[in-house]
Each structure stands twice: as structure tokens, then as C-alpha cells.
N, C-alpha and C. Protein backbone atom coordinates (compact mmCIF):
# COMPACT_ATOMS: atom_id res chain seq x y z
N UNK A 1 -35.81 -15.46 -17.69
CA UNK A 1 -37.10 -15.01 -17.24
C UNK A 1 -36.93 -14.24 -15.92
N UNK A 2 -37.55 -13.21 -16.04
CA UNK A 2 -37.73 -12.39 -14.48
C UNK A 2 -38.61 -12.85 -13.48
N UNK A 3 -38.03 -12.79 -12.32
CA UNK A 3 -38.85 -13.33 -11.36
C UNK A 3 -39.09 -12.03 -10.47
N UNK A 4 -40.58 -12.10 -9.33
CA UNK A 4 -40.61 -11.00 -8.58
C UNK A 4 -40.71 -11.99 -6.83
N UNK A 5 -40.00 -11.28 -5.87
CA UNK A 5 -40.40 -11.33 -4.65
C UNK A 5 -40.71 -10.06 -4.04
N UNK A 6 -41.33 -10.93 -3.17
CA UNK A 6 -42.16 -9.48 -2.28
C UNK A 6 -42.46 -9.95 -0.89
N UNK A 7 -42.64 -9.03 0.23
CA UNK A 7 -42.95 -9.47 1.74
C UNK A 7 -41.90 -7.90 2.45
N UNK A 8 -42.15 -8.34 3.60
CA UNK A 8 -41.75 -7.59 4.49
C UNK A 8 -40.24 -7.73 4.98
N UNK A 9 -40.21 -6.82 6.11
CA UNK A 9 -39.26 -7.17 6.90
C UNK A 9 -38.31 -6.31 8.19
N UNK A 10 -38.01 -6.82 9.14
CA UNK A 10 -37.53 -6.30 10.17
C UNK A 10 -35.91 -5.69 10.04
N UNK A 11 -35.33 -4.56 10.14
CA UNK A 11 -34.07 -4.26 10.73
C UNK A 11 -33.81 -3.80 11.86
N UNK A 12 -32.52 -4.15 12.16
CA UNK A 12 -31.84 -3.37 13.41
C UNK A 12 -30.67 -3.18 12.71
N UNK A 13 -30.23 -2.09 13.21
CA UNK A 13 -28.86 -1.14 12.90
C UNK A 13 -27.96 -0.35 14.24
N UNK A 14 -27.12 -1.08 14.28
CA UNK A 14 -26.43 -0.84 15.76
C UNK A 14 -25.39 -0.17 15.28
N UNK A 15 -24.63 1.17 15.76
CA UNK A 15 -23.79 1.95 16.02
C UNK A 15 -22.31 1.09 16.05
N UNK A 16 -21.58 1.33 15.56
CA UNK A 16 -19.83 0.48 15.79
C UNK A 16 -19.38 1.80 16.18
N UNK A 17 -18.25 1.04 16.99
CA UNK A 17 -17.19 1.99 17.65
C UNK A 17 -15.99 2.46 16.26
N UNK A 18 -16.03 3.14 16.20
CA UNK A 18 -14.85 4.33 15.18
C UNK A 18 -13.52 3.49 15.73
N UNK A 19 -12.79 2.70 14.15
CA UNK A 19 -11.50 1.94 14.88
C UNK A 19 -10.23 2.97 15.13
N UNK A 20 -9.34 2.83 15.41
CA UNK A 20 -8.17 3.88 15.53
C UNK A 20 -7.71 4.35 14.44
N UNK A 21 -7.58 5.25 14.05
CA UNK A 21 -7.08 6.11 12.84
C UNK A 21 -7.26 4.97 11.91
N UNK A 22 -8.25 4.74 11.59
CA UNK A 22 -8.70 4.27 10.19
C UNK A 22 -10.18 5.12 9.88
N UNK A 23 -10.03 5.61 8.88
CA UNK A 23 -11.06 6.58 7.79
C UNK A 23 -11.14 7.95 8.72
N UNK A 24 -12.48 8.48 8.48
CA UNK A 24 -12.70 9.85 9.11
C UNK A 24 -13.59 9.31 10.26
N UNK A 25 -13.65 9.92 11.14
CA UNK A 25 -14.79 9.65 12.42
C UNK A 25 -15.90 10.58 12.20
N UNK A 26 -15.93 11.58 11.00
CA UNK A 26 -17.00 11.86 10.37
C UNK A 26 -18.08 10.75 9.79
N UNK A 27 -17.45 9.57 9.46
CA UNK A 27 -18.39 9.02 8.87
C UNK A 27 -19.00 7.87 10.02
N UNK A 28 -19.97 7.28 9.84
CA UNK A 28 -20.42 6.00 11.41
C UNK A 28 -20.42 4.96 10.43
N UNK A 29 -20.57 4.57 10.97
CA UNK A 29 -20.85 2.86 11.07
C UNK A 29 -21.61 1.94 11.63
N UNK A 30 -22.36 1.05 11.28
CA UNK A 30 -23.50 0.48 11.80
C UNK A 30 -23.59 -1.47 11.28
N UNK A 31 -23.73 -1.72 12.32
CA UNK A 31 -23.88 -3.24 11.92
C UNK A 31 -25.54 -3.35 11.34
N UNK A 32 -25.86 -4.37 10.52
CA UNK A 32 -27.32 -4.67 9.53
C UNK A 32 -27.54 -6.22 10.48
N UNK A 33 -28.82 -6.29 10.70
CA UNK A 33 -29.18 -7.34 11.13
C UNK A 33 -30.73 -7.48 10.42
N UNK A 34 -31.04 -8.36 9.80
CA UNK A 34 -32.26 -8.52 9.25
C UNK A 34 -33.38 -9.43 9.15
N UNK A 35 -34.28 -9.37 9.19
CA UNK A 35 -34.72 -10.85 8.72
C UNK A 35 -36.09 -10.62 8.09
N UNK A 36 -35.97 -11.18 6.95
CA UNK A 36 -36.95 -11.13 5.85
C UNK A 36 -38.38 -12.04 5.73
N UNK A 37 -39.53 -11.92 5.34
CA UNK A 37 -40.46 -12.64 5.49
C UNK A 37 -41.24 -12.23 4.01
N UNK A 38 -41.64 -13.66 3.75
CA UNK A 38 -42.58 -13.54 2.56
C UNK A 38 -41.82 -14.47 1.51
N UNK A 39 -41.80 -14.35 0.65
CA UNK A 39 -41.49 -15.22 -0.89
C UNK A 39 -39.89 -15.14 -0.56
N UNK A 40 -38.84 -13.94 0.17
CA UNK A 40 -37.68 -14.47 0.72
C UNK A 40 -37.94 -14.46 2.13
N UNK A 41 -37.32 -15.83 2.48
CA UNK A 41 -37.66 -16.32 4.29
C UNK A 41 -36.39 -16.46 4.06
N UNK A 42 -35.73 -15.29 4.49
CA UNK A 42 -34.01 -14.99 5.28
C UNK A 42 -33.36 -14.41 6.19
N UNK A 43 -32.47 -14.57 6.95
CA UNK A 43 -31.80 -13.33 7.89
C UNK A 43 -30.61 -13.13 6.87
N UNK A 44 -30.20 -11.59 6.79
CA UNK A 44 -29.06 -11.19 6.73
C UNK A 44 -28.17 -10.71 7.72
N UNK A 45 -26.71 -10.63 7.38
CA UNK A 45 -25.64 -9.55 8.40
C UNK A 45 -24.73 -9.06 7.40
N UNK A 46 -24.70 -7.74 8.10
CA UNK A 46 -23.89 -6.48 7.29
C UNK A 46 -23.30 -5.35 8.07
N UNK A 47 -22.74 -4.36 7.09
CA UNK A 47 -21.86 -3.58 8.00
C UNK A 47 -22.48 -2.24 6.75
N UNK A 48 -22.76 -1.12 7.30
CA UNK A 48 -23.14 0.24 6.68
C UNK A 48 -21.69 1.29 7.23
N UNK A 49 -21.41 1.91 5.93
CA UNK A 49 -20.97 3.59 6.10
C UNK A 49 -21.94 4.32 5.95
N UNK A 50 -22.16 5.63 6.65
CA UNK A 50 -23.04 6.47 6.44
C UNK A 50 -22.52 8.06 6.87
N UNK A 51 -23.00 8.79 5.86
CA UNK A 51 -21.95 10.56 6.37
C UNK A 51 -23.38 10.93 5.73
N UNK A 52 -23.24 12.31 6.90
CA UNK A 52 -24.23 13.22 6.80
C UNK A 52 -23.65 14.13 6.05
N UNK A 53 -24.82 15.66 6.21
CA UNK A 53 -23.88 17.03 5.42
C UNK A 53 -24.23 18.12 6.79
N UNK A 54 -24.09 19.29 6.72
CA UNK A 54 -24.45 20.30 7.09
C UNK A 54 -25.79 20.84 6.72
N UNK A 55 -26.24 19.69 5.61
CA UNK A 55 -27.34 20.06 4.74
C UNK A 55 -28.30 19.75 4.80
N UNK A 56 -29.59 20.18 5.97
CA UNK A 56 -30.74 19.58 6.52
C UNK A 56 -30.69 18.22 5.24
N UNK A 57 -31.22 17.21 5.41
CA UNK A 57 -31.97 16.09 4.80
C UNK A 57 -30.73 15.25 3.42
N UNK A 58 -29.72 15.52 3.66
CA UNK A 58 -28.58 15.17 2.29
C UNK A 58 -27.53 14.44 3.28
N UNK A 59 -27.48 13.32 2.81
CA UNK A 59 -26.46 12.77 3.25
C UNK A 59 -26.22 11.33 2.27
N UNK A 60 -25.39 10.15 2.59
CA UNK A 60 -25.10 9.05 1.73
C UNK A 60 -24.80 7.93 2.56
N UNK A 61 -25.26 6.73 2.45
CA UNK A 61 -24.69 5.62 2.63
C UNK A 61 -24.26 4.44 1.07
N UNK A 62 -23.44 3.81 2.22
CA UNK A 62 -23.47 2.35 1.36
C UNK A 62 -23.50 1.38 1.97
N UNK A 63 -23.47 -0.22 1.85
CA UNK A 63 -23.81 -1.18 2.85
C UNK A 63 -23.25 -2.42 1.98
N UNK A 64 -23.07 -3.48 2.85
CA UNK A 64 -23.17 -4.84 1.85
C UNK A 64 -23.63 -5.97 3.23
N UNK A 65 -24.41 -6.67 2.51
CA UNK A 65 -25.16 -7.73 3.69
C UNK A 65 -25.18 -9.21 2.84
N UNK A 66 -24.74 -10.12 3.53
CA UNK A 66 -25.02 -11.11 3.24
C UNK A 66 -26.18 -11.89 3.29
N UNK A 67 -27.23 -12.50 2.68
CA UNK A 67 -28.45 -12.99 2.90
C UNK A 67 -28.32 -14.54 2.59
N UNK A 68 -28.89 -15.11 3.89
CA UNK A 68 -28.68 -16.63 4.17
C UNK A 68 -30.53 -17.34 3.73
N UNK A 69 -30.87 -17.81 3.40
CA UNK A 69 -32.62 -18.33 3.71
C UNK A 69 -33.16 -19.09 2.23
N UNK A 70 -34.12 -18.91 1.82
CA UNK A 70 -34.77 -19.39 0.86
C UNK A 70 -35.58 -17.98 0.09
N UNK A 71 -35.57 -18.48 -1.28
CA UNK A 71 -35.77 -17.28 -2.15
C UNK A 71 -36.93 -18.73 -3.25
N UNK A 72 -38.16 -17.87 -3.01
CA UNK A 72 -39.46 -19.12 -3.80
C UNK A 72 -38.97 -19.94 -3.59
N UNK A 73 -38.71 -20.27 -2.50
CA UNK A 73 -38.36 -22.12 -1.91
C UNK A 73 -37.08 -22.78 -2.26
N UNK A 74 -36.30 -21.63 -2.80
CA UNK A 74 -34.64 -21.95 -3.16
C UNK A 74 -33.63 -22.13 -2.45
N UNK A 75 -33.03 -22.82 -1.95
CA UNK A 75 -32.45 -22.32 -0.76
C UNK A 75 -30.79 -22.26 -1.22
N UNK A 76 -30.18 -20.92 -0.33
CA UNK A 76 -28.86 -20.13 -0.87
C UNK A 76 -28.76 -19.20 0.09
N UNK A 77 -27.56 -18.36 -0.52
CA UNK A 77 -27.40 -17.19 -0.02
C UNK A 77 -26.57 -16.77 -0.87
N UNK A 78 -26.77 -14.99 -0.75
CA UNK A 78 -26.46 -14.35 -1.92
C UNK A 78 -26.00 -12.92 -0.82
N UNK A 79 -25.00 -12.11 -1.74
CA UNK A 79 -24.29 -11.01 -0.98
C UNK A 79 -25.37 -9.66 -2.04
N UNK A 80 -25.70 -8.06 -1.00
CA UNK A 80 -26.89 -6.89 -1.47
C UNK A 80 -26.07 -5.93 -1.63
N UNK A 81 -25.82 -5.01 -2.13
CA UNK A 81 -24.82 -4.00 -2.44
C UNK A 81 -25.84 -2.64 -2.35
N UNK A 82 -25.57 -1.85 -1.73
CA UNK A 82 -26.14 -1.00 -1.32
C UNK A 82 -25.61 0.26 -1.59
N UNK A 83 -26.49 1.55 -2.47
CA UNK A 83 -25.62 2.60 -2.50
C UNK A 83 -27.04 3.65 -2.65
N UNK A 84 -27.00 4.51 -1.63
CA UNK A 84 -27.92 5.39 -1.30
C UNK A 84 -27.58 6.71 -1.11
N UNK A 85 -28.36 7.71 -1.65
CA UNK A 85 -28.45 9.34 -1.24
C UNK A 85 -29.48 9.99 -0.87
N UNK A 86 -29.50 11.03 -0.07
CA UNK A 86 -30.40 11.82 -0.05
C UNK A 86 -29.87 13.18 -0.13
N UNK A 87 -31.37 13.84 -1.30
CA UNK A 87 -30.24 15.18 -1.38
C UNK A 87 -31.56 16.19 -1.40
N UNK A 88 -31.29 16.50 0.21
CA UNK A 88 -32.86 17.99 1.01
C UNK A 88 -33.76 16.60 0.66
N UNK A 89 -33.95 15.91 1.52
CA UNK A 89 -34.73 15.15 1.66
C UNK A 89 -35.56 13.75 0.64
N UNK A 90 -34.76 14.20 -0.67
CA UNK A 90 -35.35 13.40 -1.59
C UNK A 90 -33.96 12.19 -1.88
N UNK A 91 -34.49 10.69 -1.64
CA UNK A 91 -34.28 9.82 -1.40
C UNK A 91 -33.77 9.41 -3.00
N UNK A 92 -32.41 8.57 -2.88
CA UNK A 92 -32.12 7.85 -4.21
C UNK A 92 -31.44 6.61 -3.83
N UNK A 93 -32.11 5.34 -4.37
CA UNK A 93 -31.39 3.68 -3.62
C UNK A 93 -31.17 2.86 -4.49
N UNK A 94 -29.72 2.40 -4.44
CA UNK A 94 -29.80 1.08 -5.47
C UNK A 94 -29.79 0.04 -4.66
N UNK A 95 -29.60 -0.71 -4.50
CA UNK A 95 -30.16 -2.50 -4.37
C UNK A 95 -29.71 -3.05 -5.00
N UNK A 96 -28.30 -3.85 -5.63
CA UNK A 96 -28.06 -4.98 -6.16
C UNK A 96 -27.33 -6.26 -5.85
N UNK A 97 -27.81 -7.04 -6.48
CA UNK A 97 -27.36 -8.82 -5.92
C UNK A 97 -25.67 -8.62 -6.67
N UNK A 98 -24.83 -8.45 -5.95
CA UNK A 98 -23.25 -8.93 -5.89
C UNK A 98 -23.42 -10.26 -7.03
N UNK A 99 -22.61 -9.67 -7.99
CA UNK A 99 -22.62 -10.90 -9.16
C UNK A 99 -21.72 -11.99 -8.61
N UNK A 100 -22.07 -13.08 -9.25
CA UNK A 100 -21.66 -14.58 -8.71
C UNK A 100 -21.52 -14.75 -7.53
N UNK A 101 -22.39 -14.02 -6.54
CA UNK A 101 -22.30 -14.16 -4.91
C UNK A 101 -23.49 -15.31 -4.44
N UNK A 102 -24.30 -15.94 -5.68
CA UNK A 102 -25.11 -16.81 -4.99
C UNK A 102 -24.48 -18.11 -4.98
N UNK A 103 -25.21 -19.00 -3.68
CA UNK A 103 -24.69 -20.03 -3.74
C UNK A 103 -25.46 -21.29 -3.78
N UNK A 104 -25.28 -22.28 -3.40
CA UNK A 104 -26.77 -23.69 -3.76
C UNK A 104 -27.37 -23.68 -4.84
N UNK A 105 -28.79 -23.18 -4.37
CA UNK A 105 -29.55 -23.29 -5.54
C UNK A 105 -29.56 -21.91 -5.69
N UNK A 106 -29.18 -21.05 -5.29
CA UNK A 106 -29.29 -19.82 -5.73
C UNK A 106 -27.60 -19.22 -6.55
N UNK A 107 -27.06 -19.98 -7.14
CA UNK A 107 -25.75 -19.89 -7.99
C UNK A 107 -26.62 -19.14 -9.13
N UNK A 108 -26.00 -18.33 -9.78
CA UNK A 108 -26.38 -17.72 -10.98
C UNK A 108 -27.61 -16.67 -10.85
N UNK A 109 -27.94 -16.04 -9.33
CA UNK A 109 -28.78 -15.18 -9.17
C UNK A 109 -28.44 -13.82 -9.73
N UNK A 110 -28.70 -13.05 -10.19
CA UNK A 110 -28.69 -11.12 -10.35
C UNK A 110 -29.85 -10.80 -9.98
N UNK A 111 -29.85 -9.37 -9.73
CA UNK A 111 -31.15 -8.99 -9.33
C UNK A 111 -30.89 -7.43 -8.75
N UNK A 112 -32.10 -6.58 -8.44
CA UNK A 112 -31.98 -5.11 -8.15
C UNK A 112 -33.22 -5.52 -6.65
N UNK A 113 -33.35 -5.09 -5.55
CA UNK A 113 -34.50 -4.85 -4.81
C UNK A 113 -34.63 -3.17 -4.61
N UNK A 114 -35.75 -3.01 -4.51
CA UNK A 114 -36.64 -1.90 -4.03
C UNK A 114 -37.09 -1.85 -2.75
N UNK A 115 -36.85 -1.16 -1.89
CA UNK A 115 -37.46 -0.83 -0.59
C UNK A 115 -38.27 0.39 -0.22
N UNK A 116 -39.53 -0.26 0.41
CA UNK A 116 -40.11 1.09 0.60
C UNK A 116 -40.64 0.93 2.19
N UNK A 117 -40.92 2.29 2.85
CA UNK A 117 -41.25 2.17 4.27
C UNK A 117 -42.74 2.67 3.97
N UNK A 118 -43.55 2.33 5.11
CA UNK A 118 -44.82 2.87 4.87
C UNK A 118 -45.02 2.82 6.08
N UNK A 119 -45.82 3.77 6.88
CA UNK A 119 -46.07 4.05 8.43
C UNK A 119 -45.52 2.99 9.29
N UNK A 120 -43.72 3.58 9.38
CA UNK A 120 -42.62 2.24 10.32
C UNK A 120 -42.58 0.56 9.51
N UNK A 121 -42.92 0.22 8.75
CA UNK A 121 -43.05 -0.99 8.00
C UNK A 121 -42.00 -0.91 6.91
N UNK A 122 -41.07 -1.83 6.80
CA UNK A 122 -40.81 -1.77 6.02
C UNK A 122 -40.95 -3.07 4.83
N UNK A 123 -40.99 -2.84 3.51
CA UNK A 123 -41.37 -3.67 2.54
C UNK A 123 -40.06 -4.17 1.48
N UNK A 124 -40.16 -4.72 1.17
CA UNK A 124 -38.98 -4.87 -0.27
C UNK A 124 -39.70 -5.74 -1.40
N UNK A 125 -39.50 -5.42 -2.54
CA UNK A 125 -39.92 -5.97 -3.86
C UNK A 125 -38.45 -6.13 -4.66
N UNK A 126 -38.23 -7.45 -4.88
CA UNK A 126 -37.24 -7.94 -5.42
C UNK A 126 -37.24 -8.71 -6.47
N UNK A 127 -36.46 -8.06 -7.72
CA UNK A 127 -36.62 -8.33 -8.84
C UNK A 127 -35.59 -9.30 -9.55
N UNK A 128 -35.73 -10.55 -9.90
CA UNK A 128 -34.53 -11.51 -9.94
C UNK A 128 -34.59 -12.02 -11.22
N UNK A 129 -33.44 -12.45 -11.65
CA UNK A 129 -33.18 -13.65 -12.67
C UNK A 129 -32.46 -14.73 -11.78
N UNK A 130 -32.45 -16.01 -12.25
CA UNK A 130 -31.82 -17.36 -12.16
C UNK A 130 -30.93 -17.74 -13.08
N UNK A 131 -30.19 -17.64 -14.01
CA UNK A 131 -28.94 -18.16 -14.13
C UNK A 131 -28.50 -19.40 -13.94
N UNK A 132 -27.88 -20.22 -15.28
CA UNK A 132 -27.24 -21.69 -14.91
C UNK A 132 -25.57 -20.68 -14.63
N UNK A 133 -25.51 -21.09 -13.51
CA UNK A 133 -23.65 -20.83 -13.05
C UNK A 133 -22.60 -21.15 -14.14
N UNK A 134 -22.17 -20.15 -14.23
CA UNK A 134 -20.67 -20.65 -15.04
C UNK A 134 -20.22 -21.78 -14.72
């Protein structure tokens, strides 16, 4: 059976220092700090790549965050996989729950979330199954 969550939530995204000749210094890096409110009451932490273009509004990230809290009163934590584009301004996001990354009561989670911003707010609608664990 599908389940839905929904609520809000706060980020911060802090800048990392470029390590020594590891990858391009074209691309940044950013630490994820989060914390979620509504049907999931969680903080996450994560680490983002992100490269721009030359190309007003086109660029790409990816991300992975770990999420610690309660999901409809479940309590776990589960790893978000993140893979995003923009190409001249038009936005493309996946959202998915890292298979067999839940843990407690949240073992056997999958799932996709949706994020949307609306005047500085941001929202997420998260779409889940439950799973008995291997």
C-alpha cells in the first residue's frame, strides 16, 4: 500500500572547501542540514555536488542525506538520493529513498519525494511504501 507524507521544511547549505587535487574545482560542494516538520518530524545531514554552465539557468546537482526522525510516528532513518537539472531555467528532480537504507521501524522503506518552493517556503510531499525487510 502507498503511503503519502507531507509538511514543510527548513535548509541550510554551507559551501566546503575544494580538497587538494581531488575532482575539478569547477564543481562546489555544500554540506545539507535539514529539518523536517509535519507527518516526517526529522533532521537530516548531507553533502551536495553542484556544476553550473556558461548557460544562463542550466546547471546539475546531486546529493545524498541521511534522515534520522519519525515518518507517521515510525521511528528510523533512511538515506535520499538526489539527482537534479536545470536546463534555461526549467527544473528536473528526482528524490529517492536509497534501497534497504531504512532502519527500525522504518526497514523495508522505498519511496520518491517531491519538493516544491513557494514564496521562500519550502514543502515536500513524500510518497512511500513499507516493506517487511528481507
Amino acid at each position: 500500500m502507498t503511503n503519502r507524507a507531507s509538511g514543510t521544511f527548513e535548509v541550510k547549505l554551507n559551501p566546503q572547501p575544494q580538497e587538494d587535487q581531488v575532482g575539478d574545482p569547477s564543481i562546489g560542494r555544500r554540506s545539507i542540514d535539514k529539518q523536517f516538520h509535519g507527518e516526517l518530524d526529522a533532521s537530516s545531514k548531507g553533502q551536495m555536488l553542484a556544476a553550473g554552465t556558461e548557460v544562463k539557468g542550466s546547471a546539475g546537482y546531486v546529493a545524498l542525506e541521511r534522515v534520522v526522525g519519525t515518518l507517521n510516528g515510525r521511528s528510523g532513518s533512511f538515506v535520499l538520493q538526489h539527482s537534479g537539472t536545470m536546463t534555461r531555467g526549467v527544473p528536473q528532480l528526482l528524490i529517492t529513498v536509497v534501497p534497504d537504507s531504512g532502519t527500525a521501524e522504518l526497514l523495508g522503506l522505498a519511496g520518491k519525494m517531491a519538493i516544491n518552493i513557494v514564496d521562500g517556503k519550502h514543502f515536500y510531499d513524500f510518497e512511500y511504501t513499507l516493506a517487511a525487510a528481507p
